[in-house]
N, C-alpha and C. Protein backbone atom coordinates (compact mmCIF):
# COMPACT_ATOMS: atom_id res chain seq x y z
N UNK A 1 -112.79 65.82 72.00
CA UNK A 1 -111.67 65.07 71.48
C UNK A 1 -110.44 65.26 72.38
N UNK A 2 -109.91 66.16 72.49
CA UNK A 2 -109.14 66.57 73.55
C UNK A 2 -108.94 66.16 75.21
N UNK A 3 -109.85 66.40 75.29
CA UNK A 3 -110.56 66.00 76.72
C UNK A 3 -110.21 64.55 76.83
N UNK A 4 -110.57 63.35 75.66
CA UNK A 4 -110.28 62.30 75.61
C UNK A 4 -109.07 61.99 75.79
N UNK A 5 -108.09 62.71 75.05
CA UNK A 5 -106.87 62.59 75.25
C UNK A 5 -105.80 62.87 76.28
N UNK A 6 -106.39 63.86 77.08
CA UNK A 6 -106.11 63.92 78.64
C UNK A 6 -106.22 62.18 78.86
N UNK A 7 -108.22 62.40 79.00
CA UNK A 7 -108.11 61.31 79.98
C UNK A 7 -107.69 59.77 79.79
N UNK A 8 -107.13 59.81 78.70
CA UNK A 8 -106.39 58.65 78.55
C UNK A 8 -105.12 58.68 79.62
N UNK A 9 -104.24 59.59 79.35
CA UNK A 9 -102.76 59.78 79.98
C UNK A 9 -103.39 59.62 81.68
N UNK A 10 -104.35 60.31 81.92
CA UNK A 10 -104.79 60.62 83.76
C UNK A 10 -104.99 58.78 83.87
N UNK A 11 -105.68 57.99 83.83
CA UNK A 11 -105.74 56.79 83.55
C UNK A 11 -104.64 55.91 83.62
N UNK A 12 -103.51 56.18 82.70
CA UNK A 12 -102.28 55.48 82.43
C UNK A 12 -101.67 56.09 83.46
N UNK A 13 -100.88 57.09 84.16
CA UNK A 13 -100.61 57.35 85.28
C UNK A 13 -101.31 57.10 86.65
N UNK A 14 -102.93 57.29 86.78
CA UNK A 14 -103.32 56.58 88.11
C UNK A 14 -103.18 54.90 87.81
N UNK A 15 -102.98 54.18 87.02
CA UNK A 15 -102.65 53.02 86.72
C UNK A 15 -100.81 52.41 86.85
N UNK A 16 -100.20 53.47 86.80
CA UNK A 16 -99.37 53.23 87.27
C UNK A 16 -98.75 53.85 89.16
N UNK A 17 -99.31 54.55 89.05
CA UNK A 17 -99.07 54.86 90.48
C UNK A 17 -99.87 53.75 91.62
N UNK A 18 -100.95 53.19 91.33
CA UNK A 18 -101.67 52.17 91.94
C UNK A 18 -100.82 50.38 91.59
N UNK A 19 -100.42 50.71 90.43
CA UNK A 19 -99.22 49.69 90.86
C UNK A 19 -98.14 49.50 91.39
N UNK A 20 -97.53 50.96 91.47
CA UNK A 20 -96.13 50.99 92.47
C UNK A 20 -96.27 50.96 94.43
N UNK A 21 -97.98 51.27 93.75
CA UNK A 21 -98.54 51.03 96.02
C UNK A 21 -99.22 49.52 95.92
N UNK A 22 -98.70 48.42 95.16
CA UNK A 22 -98.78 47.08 95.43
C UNK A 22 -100.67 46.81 95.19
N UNK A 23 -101.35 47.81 94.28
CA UNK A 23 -102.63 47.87 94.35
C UNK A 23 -103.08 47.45 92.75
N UNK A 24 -102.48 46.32 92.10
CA UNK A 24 -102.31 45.72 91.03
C UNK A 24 -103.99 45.83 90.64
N UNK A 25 -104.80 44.92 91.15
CA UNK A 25 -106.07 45.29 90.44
C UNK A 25 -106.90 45.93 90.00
N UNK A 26 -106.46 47.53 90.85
CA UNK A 26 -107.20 48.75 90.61
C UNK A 26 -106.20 49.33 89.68
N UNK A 27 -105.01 48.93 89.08
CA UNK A 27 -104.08 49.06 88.38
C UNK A 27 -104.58 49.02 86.63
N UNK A 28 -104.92 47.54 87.12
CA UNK A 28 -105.72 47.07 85.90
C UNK A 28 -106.51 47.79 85.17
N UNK A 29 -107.99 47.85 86.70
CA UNK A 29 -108.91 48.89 86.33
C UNK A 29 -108.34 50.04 84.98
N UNK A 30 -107.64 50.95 85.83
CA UNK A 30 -107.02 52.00 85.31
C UNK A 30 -106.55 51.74 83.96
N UNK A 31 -105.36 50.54 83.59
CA UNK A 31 -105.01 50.56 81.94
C UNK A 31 -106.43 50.03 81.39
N UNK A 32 -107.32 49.54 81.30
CA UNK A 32 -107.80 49.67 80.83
C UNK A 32 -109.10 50.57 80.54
N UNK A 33 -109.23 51.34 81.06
CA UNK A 33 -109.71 52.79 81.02
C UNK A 33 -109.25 53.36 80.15
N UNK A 34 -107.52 53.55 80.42
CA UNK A 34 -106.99 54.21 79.32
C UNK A 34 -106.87 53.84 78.11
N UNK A 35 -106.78 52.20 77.73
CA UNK A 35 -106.45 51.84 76.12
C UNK A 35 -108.18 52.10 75.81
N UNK A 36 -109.25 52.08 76.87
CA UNK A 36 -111.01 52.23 75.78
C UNK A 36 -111.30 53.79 75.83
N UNK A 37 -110.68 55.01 76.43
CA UNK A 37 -110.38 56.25 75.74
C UNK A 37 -109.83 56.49 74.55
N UNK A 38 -108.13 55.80 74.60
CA UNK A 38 -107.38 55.95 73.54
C UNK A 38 -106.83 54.75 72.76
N UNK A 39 -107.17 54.06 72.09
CA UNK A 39 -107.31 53.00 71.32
C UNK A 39 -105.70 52.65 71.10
N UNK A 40 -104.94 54.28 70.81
CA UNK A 40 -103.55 54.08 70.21
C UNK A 40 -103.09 54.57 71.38
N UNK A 41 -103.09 54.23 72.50
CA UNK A 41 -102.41 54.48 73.68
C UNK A 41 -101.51 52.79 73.80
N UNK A 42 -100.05 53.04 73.02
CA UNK A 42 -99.50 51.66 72.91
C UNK A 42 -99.13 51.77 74.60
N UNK A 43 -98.56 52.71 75.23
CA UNK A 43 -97.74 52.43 76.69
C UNK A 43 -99.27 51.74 77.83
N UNK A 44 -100.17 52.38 77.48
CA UNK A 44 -101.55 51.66 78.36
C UNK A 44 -101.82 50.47 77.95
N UNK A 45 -101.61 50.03 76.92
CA UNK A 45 -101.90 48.60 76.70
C UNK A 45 -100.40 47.02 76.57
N UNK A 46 -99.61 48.31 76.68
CA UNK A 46 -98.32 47.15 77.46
C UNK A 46 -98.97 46.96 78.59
N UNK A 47 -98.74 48.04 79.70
CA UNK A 47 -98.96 48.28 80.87
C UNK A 47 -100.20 46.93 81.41
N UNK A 48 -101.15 46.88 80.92
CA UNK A 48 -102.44 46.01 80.74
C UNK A 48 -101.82 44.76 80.62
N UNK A 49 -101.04 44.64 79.54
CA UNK A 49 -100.28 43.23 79.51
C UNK A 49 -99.66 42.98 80.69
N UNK A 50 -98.76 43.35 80.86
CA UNK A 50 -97.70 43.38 81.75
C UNK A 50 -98.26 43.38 83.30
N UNK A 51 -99.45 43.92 83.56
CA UNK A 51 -99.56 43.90 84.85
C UNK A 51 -100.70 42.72 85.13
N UNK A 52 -101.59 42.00 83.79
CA UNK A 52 -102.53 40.94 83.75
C UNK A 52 -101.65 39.91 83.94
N UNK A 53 -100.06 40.04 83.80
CA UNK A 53 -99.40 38.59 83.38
C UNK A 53 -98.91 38.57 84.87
N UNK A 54 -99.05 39.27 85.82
CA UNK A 54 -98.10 39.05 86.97
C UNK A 54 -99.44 39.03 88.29
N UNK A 55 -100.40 39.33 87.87
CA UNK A 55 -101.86 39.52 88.22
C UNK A 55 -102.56 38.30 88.48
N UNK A 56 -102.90 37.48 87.15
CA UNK A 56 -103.92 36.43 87.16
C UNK A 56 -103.03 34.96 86.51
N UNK A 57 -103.38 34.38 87.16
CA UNK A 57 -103.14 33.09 87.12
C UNK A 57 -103.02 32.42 86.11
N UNK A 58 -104.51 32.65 85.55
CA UNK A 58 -104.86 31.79 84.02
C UNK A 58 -103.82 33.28 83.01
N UNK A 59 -102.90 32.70 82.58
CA UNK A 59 -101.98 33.39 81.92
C UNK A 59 -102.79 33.92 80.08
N UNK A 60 -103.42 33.03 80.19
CA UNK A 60 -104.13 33.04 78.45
C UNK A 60 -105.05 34.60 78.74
N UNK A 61 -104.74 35.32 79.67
CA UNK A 61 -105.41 37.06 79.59
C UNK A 61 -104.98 37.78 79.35
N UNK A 62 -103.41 37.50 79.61
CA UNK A 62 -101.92 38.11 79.07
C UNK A 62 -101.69 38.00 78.09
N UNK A 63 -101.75 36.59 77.80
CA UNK A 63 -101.46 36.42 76.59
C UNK A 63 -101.99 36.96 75.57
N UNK A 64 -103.46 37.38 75.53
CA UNK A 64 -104.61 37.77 74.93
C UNK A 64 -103.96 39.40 74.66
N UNK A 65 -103.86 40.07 75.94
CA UNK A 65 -103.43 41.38 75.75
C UNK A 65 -101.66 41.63 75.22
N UNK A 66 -101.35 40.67 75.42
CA UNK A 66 -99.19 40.93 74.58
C UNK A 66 -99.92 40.79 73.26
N UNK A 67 -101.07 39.34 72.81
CA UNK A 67 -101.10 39.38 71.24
C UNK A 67 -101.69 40.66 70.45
N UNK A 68 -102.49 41.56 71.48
CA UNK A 68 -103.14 42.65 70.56
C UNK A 68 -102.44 43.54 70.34
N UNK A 69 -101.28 43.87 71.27
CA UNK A 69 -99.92 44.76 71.19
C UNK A 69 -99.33 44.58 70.24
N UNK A 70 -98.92 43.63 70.00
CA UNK A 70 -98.21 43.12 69.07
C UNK A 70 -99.01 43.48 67.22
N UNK A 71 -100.34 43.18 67.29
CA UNK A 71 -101.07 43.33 66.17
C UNK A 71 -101.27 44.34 66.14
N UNK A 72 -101.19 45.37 67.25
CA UNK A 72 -101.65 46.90 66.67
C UNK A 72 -100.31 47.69 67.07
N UNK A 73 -98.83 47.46 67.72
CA UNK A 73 -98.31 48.49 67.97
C UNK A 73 -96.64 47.77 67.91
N UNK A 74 -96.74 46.74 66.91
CA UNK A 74 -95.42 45.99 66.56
C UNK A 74 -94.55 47.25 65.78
N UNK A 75 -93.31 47.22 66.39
CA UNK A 75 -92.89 48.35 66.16
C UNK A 75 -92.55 49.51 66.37
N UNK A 76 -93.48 49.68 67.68
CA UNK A 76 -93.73 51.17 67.94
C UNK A 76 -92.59 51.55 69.17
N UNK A 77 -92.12 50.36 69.71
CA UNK A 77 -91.31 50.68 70.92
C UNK A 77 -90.46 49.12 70.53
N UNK A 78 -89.28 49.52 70.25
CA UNK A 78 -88.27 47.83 69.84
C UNK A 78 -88.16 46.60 71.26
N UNK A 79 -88.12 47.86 72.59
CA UNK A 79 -87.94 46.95 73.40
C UNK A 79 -89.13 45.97 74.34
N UNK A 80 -90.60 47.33 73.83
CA UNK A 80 -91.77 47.05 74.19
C UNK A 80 -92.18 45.43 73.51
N UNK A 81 -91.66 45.41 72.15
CA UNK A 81 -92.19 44.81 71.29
C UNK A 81 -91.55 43.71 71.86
N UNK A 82 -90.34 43.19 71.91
CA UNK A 82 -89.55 42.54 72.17
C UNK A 82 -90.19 41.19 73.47
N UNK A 83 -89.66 42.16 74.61
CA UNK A 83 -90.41 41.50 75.46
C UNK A 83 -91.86 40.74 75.41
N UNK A 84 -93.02 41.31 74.57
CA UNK A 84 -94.13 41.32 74.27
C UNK A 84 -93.96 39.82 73.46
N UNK A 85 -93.26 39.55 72.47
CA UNK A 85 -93.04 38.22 71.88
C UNK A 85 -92.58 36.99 72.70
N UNK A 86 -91.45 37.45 73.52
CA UNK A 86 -91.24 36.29 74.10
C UNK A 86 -92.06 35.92 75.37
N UNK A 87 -92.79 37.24 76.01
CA UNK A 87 -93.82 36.26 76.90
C UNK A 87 -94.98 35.43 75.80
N UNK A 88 -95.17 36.00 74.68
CA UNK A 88 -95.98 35.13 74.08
C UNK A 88 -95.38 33.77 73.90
N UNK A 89 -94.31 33.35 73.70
CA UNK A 89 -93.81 32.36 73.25
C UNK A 89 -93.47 31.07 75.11
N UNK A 90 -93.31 32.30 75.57
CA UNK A 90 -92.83 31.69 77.41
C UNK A 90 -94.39 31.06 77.71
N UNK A 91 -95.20 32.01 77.49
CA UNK A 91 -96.78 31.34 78.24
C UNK A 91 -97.71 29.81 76.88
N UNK A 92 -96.96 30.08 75.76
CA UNK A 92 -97.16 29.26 74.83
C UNK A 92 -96.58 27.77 75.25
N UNK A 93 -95.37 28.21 75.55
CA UNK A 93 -94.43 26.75 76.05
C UNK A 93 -95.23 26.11 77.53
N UNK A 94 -95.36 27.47 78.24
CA UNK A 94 -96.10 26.65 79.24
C UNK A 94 -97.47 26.11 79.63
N UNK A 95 -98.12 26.39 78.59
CA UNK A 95 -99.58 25.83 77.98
C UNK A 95 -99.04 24.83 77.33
N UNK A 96 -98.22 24.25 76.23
CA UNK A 96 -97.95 23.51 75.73
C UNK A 96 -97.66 22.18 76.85
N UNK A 97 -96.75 22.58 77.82
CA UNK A 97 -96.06 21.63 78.99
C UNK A 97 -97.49 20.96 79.46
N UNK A 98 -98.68 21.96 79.73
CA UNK A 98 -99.57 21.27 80.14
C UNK A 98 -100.69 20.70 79.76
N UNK A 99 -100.20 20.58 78.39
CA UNK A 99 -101.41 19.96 77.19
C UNK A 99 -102.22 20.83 76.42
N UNK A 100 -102.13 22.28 76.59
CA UNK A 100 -102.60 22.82 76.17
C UNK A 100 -102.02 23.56 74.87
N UNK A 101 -102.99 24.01 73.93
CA UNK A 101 -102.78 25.07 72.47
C UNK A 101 -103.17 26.67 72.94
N UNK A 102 -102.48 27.28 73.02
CA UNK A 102 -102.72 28.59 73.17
C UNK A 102 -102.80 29.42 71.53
N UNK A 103 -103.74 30.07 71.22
CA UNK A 103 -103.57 30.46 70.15
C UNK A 103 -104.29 32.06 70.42
């Protein structure tokens, strides 16, 4: 159990250090390592958001990961949360612009 909980945090830090050396996909890798160790690891699964939305193209992966934040960790950080809504609402508008329903 323990052990798990390390390796969540080791994860969320090589995930962020691989994004500050411009190495975004192995970034990825990494948060998500850490949110399928630690389920309630809310900062690894911003992180996941946040780095899928600046990452991949098709935005609806982001979107996918801000909506689960939001359903499991609304609350937990005001400014985390915050941001987390209005890219939902920014990538909504711009699915909308292009005919599309994002849900």
């Amino acid at each position: 159990m323990y052990g798990r909980a390390d390796l969540d945090k080791q994860f969320l830090l090589s995930g962020i250090i691989a994004k500050e050396e411009f190495n975004v996909k192995v970034a990825i890798k990494f948060f998500k390592e850490s949110v399928k160790y630690n389920r309630n690891n809310h900062k690894a699964l911003f992180q996941l958001a946040l780095t899928s939305d600046t990452y991949y193209k098709d935005k609806k992966i982001a979107f996918k990961h801000y909506q689960n934040f939001i359903q499991r960790f609304e609350g937990e950080n005001k400014k985390l949360t915050l941001y987390a809504k209005n890219r939902i609402k920014e990538i909504k508008k711009e699915y909308f612009i292009k005919g599309e329903i994002v849900e």
